[in-house]
N, C-alpha and C. Protein backbone atom coordinates (compact mmCIF):
# COMPACT_ATOMS: atom_id res chain seq x y z
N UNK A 1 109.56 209.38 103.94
CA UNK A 1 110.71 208.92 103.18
C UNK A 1 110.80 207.40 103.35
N UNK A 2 111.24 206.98 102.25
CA UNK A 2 110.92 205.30 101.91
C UNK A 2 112.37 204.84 103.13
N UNK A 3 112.08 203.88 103.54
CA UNK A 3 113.39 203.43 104.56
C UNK A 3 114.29 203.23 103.39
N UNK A 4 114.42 202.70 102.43
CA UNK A 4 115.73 202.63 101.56
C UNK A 4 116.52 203.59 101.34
N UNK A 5 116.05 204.45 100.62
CA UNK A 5 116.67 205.65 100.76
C UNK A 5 117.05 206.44 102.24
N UNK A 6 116.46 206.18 103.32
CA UNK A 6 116.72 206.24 104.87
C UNK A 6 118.43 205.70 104.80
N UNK A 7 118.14 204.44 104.13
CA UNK A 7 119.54 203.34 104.40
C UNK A 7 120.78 204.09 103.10
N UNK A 8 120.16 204.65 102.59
CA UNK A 8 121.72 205.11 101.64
C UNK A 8 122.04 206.23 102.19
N UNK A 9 120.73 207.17 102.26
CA UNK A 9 121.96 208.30 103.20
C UNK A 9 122.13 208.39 104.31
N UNK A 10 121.89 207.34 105.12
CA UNK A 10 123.07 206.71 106.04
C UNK A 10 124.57 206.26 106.21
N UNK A 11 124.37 205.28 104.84
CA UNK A 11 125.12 204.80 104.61
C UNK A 11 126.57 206.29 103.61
N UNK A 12 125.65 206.90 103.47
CA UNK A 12 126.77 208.10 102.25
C UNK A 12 126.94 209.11 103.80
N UNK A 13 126.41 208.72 104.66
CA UNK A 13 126.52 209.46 105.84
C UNK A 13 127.72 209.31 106.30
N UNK A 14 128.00 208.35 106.68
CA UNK A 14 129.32 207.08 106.99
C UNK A 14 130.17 207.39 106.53
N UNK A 15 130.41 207.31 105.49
CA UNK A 15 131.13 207.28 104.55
C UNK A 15 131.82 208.56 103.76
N UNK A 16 131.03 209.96 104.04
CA UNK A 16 131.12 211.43 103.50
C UNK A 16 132.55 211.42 104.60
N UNK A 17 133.46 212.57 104.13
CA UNK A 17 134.44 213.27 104.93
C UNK A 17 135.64 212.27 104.88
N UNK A 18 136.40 211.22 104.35
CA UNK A 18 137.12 210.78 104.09
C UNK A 18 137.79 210.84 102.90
N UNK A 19 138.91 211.31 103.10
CA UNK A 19 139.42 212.08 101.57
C UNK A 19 139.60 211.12 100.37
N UNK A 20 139.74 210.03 100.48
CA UNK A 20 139.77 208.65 99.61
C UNK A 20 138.34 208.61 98.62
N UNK A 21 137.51 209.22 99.83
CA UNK A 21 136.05 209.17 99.28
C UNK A 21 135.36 210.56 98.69
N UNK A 22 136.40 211.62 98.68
CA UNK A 22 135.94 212.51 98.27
C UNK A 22 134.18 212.87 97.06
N UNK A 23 134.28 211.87 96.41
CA UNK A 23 133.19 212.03 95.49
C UNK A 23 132.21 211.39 96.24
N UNK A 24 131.37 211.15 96.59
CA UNK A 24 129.73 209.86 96.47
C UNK A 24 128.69 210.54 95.66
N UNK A 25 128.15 209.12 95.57
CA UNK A 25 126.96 209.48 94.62
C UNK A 25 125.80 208.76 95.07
N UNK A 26 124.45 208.94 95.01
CA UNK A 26 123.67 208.11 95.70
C UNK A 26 122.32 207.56 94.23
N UNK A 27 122.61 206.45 93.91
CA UNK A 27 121.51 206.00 92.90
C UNK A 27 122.11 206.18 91.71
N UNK A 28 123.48 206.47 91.33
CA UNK A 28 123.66 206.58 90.04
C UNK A 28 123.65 206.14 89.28
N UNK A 29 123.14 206.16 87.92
CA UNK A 29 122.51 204.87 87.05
C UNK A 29 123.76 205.12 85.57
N UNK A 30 124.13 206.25 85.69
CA UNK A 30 124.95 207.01 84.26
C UNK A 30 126.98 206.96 84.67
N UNK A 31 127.60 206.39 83.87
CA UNK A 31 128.46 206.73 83.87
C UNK A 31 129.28 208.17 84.15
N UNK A 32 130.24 208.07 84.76
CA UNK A 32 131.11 209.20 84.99
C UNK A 32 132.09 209.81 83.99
N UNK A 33 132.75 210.57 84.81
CA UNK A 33 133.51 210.81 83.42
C UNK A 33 135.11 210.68 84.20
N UNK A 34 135.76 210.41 83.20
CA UNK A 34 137.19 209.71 84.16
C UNK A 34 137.98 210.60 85.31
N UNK A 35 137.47 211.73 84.76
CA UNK A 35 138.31 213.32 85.73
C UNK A 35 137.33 212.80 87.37
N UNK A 36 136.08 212.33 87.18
CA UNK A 36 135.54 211.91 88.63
C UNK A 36 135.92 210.67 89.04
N UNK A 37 136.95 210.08 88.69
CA UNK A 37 137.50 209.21 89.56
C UNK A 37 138.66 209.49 90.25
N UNK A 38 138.58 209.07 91.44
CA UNK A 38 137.99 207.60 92.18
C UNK A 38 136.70 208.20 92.75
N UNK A 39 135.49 207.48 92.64
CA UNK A 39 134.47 207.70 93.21
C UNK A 39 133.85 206.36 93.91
N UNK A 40 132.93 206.68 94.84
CA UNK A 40 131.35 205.57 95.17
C UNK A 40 130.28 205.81 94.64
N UNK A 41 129.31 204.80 94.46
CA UNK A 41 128.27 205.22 94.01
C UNK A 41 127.52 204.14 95.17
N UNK A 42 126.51 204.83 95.41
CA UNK A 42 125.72 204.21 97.02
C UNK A 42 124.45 203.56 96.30
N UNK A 43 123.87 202.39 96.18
CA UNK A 43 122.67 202.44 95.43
C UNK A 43 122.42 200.79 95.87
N UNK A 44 120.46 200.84 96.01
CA UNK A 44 120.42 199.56 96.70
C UNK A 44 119.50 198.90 95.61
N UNK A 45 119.57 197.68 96.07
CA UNK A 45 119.07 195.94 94.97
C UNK A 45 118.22 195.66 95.23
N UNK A 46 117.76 194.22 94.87
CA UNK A 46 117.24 193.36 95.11
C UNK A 46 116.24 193.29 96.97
N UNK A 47 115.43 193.41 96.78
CA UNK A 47 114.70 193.09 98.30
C UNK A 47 113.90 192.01 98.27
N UNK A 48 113.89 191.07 99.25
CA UNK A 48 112.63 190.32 100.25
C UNK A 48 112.06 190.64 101.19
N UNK A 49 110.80 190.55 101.11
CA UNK A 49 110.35 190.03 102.43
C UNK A 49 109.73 189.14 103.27
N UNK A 50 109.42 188.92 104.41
CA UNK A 50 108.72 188.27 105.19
C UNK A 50 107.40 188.75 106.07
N UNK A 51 106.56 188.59 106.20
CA UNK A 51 105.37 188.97 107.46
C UNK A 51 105.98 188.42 108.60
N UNK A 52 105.95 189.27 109.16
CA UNK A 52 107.03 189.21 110.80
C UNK A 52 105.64 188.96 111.99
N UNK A 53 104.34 189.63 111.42
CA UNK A 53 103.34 189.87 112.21
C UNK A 53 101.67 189.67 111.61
N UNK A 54 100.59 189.92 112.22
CA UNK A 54 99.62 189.82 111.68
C UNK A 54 98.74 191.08 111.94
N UNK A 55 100.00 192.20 112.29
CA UNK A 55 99.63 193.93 111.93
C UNK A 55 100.16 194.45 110.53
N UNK A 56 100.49 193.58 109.86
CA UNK A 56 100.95 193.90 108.50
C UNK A 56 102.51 194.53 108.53
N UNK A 57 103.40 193.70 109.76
CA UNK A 57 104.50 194.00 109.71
C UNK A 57 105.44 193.17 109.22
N UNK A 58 106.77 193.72 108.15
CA UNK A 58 107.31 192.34 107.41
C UNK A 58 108.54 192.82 107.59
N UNK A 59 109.85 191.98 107.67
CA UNK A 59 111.11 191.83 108.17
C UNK A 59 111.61 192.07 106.11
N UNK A 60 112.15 192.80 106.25
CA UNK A 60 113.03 192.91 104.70
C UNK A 60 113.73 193.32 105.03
N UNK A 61 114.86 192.19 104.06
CA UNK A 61 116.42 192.20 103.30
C UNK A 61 116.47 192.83 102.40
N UNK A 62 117.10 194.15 102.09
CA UNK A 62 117.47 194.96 101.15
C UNK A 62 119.00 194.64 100.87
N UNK A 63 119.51 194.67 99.77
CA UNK A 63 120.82 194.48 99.35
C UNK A 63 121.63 195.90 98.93
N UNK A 64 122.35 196.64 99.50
CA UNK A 64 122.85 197.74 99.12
C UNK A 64 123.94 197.70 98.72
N UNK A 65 124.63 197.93 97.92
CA UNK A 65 125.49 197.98 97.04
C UNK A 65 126.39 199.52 97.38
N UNK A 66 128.53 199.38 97.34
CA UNK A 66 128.80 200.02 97.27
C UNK A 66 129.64 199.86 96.05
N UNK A 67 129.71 200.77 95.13
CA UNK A 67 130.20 200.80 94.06
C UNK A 67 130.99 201.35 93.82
N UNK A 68 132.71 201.10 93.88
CA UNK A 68 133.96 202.02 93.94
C UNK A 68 134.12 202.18 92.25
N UNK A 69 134.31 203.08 91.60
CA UNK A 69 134.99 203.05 90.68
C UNK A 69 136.52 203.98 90.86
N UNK A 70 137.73 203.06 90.16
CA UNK A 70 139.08 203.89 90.39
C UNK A 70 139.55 203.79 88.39
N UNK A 71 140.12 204.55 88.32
CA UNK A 71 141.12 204.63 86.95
C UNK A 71 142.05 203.49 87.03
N UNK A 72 141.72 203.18 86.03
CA UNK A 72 141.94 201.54 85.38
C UNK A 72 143.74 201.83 85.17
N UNK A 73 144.36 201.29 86.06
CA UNK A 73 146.38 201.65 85.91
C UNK A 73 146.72 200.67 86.14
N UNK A 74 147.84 200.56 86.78
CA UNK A 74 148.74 199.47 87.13
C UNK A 74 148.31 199.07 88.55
N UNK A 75 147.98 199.90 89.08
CA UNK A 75 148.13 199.82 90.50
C UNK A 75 146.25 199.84 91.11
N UNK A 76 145.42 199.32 90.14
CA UNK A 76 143.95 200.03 89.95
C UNK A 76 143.42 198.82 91.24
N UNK A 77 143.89 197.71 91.55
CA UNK A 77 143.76 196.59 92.34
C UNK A 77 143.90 197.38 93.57
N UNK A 78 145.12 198.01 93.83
CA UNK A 78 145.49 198.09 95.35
C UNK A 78 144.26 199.48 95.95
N UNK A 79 144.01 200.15 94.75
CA UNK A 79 143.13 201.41 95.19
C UNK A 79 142.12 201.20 95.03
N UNK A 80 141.57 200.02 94.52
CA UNK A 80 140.30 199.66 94.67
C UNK A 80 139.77 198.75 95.99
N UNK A 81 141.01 198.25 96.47
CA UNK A 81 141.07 198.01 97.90
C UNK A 81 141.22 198.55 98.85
N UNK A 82 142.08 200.12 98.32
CA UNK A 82 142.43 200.66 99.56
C UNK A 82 140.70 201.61 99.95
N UNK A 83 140.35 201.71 98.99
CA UNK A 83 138.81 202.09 99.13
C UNK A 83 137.97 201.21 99.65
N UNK A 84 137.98 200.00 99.65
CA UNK A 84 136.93 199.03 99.86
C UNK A 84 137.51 198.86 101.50
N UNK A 85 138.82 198.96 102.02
CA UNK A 85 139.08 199.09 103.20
C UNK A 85 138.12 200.31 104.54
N UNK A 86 138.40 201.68 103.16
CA UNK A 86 137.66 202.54 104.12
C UNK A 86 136.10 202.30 104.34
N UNK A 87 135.64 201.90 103.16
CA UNK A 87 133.97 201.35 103.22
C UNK A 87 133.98 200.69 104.31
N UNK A 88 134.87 199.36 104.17
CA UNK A 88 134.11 198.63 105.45
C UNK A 88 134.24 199.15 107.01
N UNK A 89 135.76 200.09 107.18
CA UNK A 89 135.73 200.42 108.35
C UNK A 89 134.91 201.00 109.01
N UNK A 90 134.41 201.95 107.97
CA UNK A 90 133.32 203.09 108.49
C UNK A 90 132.15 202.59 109.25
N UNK A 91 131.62 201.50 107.77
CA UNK A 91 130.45 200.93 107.82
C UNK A 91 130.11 199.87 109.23
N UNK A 92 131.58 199.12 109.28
CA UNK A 92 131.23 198.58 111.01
C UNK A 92 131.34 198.94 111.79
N UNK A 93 131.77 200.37 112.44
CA UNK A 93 131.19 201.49 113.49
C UNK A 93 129.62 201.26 113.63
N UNK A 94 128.63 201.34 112.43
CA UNK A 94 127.25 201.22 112.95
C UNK A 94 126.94 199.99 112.22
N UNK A 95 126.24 199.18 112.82
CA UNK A 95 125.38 198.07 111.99
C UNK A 95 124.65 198.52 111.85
N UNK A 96 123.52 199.03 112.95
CA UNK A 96 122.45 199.58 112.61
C UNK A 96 122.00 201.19 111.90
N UNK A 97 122.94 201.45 111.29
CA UNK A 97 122.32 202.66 110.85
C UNK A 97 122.01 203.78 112.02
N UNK A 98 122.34 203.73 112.81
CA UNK A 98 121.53 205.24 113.73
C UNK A 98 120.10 204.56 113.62
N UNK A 99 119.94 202.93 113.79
CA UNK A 99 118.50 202.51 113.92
C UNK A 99 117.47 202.49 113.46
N UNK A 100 117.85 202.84 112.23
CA UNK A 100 117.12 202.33 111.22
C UNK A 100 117.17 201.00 110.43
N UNK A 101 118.25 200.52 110.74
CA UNK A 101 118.24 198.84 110.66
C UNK A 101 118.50 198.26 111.83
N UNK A 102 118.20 196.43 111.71
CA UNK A 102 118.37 196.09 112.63
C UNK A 102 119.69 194.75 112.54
N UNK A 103 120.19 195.52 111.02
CA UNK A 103 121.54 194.85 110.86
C UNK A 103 122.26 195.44 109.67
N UNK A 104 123.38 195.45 108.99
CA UNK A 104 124.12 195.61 108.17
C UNK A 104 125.23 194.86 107.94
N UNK A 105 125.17 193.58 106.98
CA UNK A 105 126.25 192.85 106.59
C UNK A 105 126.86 192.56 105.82
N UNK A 106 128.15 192.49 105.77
CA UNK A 106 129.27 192.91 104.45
C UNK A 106 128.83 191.47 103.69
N UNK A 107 128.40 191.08 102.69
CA UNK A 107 128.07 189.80 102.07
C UNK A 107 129.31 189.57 101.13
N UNK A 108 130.32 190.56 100.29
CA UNK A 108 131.06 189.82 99.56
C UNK A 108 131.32 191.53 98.72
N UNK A 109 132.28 190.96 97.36
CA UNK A 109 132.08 191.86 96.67
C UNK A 109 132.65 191.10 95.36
N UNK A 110 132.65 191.67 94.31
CA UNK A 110 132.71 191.39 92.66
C UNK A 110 133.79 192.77 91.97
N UNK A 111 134.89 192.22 91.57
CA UNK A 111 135.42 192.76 91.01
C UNK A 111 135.07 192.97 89.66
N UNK A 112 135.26 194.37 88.75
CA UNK A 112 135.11 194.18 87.08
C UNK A 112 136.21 195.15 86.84
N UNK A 113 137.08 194.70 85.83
CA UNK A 113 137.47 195.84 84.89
C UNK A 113 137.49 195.46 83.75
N UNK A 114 136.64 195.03 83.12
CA UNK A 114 135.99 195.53 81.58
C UNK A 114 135.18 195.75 81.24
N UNK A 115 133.55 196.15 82.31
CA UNK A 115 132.61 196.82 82.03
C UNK A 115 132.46 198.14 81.75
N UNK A 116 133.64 198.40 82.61
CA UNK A 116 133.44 199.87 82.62
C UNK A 116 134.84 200.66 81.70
N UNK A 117 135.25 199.97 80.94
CA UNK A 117 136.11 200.17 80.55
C UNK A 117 136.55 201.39 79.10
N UNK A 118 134.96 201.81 78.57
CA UNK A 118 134.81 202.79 78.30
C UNK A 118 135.08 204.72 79.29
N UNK A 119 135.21 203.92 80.30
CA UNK A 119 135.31 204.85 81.16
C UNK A 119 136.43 205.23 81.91
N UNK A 120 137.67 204.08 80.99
CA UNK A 120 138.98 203.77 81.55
C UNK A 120 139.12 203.44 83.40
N UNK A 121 138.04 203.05 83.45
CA UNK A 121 138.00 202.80 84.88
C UNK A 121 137.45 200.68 85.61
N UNK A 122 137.71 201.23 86.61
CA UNK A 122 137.84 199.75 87.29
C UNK A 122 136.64 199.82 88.15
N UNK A 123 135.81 198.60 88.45
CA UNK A 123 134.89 198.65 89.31
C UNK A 123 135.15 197.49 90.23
N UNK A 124 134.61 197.72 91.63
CA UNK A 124 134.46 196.90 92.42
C UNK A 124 133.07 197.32 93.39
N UNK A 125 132.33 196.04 93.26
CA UNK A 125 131.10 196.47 94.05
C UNK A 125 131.30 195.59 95.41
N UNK A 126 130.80 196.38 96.40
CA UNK A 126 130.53 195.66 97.48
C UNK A 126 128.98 195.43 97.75
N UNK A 127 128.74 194.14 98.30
CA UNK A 127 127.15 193.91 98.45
C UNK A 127 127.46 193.98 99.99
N UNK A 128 126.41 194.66 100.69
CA UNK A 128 125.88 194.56 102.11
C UNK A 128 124.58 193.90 101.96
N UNK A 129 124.19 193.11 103.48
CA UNK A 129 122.79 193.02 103.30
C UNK A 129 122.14 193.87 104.38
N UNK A 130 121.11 194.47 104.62
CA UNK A 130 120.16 195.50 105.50
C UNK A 130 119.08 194.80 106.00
N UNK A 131 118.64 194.61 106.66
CA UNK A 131 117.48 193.90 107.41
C UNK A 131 116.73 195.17 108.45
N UNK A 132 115.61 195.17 107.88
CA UNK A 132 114.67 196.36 108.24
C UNK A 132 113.33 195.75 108.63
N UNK A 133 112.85 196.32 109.54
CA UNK A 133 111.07 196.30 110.03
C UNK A 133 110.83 197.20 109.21
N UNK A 134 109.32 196.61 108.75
CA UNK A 134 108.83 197.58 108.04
C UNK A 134 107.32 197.73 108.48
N UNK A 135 106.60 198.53 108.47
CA UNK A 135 105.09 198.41 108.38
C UNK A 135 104.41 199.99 108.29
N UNK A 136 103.19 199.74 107.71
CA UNK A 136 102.24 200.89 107.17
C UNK A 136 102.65 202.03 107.75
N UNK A 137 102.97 203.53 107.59
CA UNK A 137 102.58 204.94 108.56
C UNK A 137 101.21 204.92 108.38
N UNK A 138 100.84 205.39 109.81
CA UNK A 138 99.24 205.40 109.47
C UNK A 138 99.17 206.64 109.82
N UNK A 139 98.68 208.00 108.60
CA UNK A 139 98.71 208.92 108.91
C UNK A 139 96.94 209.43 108.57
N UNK A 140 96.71 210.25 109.17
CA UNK A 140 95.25 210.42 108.64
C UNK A 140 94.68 211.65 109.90
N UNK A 141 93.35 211.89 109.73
CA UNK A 141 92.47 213.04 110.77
C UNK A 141 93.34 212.50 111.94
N UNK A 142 93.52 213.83 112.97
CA UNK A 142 93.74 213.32 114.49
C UNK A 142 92.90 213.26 115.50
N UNK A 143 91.49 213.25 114.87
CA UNK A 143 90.18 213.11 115.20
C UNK A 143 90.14 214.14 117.17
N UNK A 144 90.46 215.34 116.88
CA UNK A 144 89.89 216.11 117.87
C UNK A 144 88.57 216.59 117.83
N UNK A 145 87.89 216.58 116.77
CA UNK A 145 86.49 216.56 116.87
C UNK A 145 85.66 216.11 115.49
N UNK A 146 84.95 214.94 116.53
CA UNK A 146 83.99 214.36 115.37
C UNK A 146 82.42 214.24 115.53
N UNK A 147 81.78 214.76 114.38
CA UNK A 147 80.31 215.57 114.10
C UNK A 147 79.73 214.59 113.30
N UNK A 148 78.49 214.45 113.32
CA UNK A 148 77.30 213.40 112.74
C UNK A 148 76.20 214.05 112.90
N UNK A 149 75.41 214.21 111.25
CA UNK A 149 73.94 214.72 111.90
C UNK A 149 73.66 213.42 111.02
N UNK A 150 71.93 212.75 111.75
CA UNK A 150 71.06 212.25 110.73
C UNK A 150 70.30 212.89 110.52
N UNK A 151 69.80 213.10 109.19
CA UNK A 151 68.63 213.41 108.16
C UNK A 151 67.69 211.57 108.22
N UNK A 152 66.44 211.21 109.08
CA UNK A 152 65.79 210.21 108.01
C UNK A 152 64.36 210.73 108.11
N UNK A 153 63.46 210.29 107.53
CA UNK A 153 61.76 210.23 107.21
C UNK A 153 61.55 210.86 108.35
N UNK A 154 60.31 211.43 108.32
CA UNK A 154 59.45 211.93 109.51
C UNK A 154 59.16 211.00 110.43
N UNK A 155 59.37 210.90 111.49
CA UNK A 155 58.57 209.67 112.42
C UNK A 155 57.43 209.68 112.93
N UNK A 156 56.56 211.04 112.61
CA UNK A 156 54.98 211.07 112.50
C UNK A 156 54.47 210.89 111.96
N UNK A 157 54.86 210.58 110.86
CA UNK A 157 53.81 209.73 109.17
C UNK A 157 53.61 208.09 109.47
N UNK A 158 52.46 208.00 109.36
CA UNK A 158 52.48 206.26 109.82
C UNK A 158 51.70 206.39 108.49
N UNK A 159 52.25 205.56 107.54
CA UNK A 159 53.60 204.85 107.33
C UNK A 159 54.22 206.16 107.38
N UNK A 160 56.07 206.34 107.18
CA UNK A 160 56.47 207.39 107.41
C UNK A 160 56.38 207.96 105.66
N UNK A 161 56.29 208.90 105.36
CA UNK A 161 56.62 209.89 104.30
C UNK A 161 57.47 211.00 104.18
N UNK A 162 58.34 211.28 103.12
CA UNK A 162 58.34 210.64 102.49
C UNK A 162 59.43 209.28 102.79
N UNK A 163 59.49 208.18 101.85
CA UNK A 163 60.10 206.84 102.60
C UNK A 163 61.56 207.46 103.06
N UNK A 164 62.17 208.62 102.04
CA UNK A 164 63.88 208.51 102.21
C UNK A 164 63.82 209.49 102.84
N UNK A 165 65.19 210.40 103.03
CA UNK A 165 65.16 211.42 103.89
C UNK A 165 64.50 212.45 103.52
N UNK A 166 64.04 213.40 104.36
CA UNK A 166 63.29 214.59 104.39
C UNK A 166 64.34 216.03 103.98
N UNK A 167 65.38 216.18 104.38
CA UNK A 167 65.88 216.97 104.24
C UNK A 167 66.27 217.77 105.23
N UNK A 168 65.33 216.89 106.49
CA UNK A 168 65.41 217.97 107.98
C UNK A 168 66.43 217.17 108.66
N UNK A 169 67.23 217.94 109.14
CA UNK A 169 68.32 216.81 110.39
C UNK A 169 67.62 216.64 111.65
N UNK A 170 67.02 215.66 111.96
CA UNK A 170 66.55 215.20 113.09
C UNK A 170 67.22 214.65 114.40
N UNK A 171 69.11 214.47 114.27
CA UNK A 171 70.02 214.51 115.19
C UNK A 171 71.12 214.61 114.98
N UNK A 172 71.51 214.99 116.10
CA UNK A 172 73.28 215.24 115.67
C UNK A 172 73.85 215.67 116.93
N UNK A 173 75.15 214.97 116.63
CA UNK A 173 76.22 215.02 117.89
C UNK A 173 77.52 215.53 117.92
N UNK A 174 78.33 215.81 118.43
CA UNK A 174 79.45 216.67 118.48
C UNK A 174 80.41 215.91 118.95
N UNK A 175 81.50 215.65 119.42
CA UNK A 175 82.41 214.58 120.22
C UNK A 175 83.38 215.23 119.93
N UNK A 176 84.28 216.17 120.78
CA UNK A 176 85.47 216.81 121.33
C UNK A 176 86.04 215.41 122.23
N UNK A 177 87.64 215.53 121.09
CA UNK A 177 88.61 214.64 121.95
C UNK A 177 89.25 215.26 122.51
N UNK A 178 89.60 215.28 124.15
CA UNK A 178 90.53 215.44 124.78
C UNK A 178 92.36 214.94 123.82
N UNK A 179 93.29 216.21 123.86
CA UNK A 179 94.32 215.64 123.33
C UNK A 179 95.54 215.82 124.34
């Protein structure tokens, strides 16, 4: 599993069981429908990185995004805060994710209510930033046993014949790893 997605359902981890937050959503790209508000939608941005190492290990900034939407009223300001309150509380209990990051920081957020306004609803996104190690899984044989025969030319033909292999295996080895 890609660490990003590691970092959202973490983050929808956090955040699940608070009645304010009753709905989440993780990656949602489609509008709701107004009966599902107030909701979050958990979904991450923009990344960099850096080579941290010269094992092919690189330090990336992922930008995760929390996305409140509330029903666009009179009062659509204070509940779009009173949500953005519980986000952050949750969220600074762990910086690190249960250690999968090696930070989590509230960067800001962007109010809208007329994007979504087909949807009679109000948005407010919060940006975090995530800072993650990253590098290769190296998954492959667990090499408990490794076998080699050679097949080459006869070594009694002077010159040998025929030039390429014969077809006969002339050695071969076995190698049991201790595990």
């Amino acid at each position: 599993m890609h660490t990003r997605k590691k970092i959202r359902l973490a983050v929808q981890e956090k955040l699940a069981g608070h009645p304010l937050l009753e709905k989440l959503f993780l990656a949602r790209t489609r509008a709701a429908r107004s009966e599902d508000l107030p909701f979050a939608n958990i979904i991450t941005g923009a990344e960099v990185t850096e080579d941290l190492s010269d094992q092919y290990q690189e330090q990336r900034t992922v930008q995760v995004y929390v996305q409140l939407y509330a029903l666009n009223g009179a009062a659509v300001v204070d509940e779009l805060d009173d949500l953005a309150d519980v986000v952050e509380q949750r969220l600074i209990t762990d910086p690190y994710l249960g250690g999968i990051c090696q930070s989590l920081r509230y960067k800001g957020s962007q109010p809208d209510y007329e994007s979504a306004a087909d949807l009679e609803a109000a948005l407010l996104t919060m940006t975090y930033e995530c800072v993650y190690i990253w590098q290769p899984s190296v998954e492959g044989d667990d090499l408990q046993k490794v076998a080699v025969e050679i097949d080459m030319a006869s070594p009694r033909n002077d010159p040998p014949l025929p030039v390429g292999p014969d077809g006969q295996v002339d050695a071969s080895a076995t190698i049991n790893f201790p595990q």
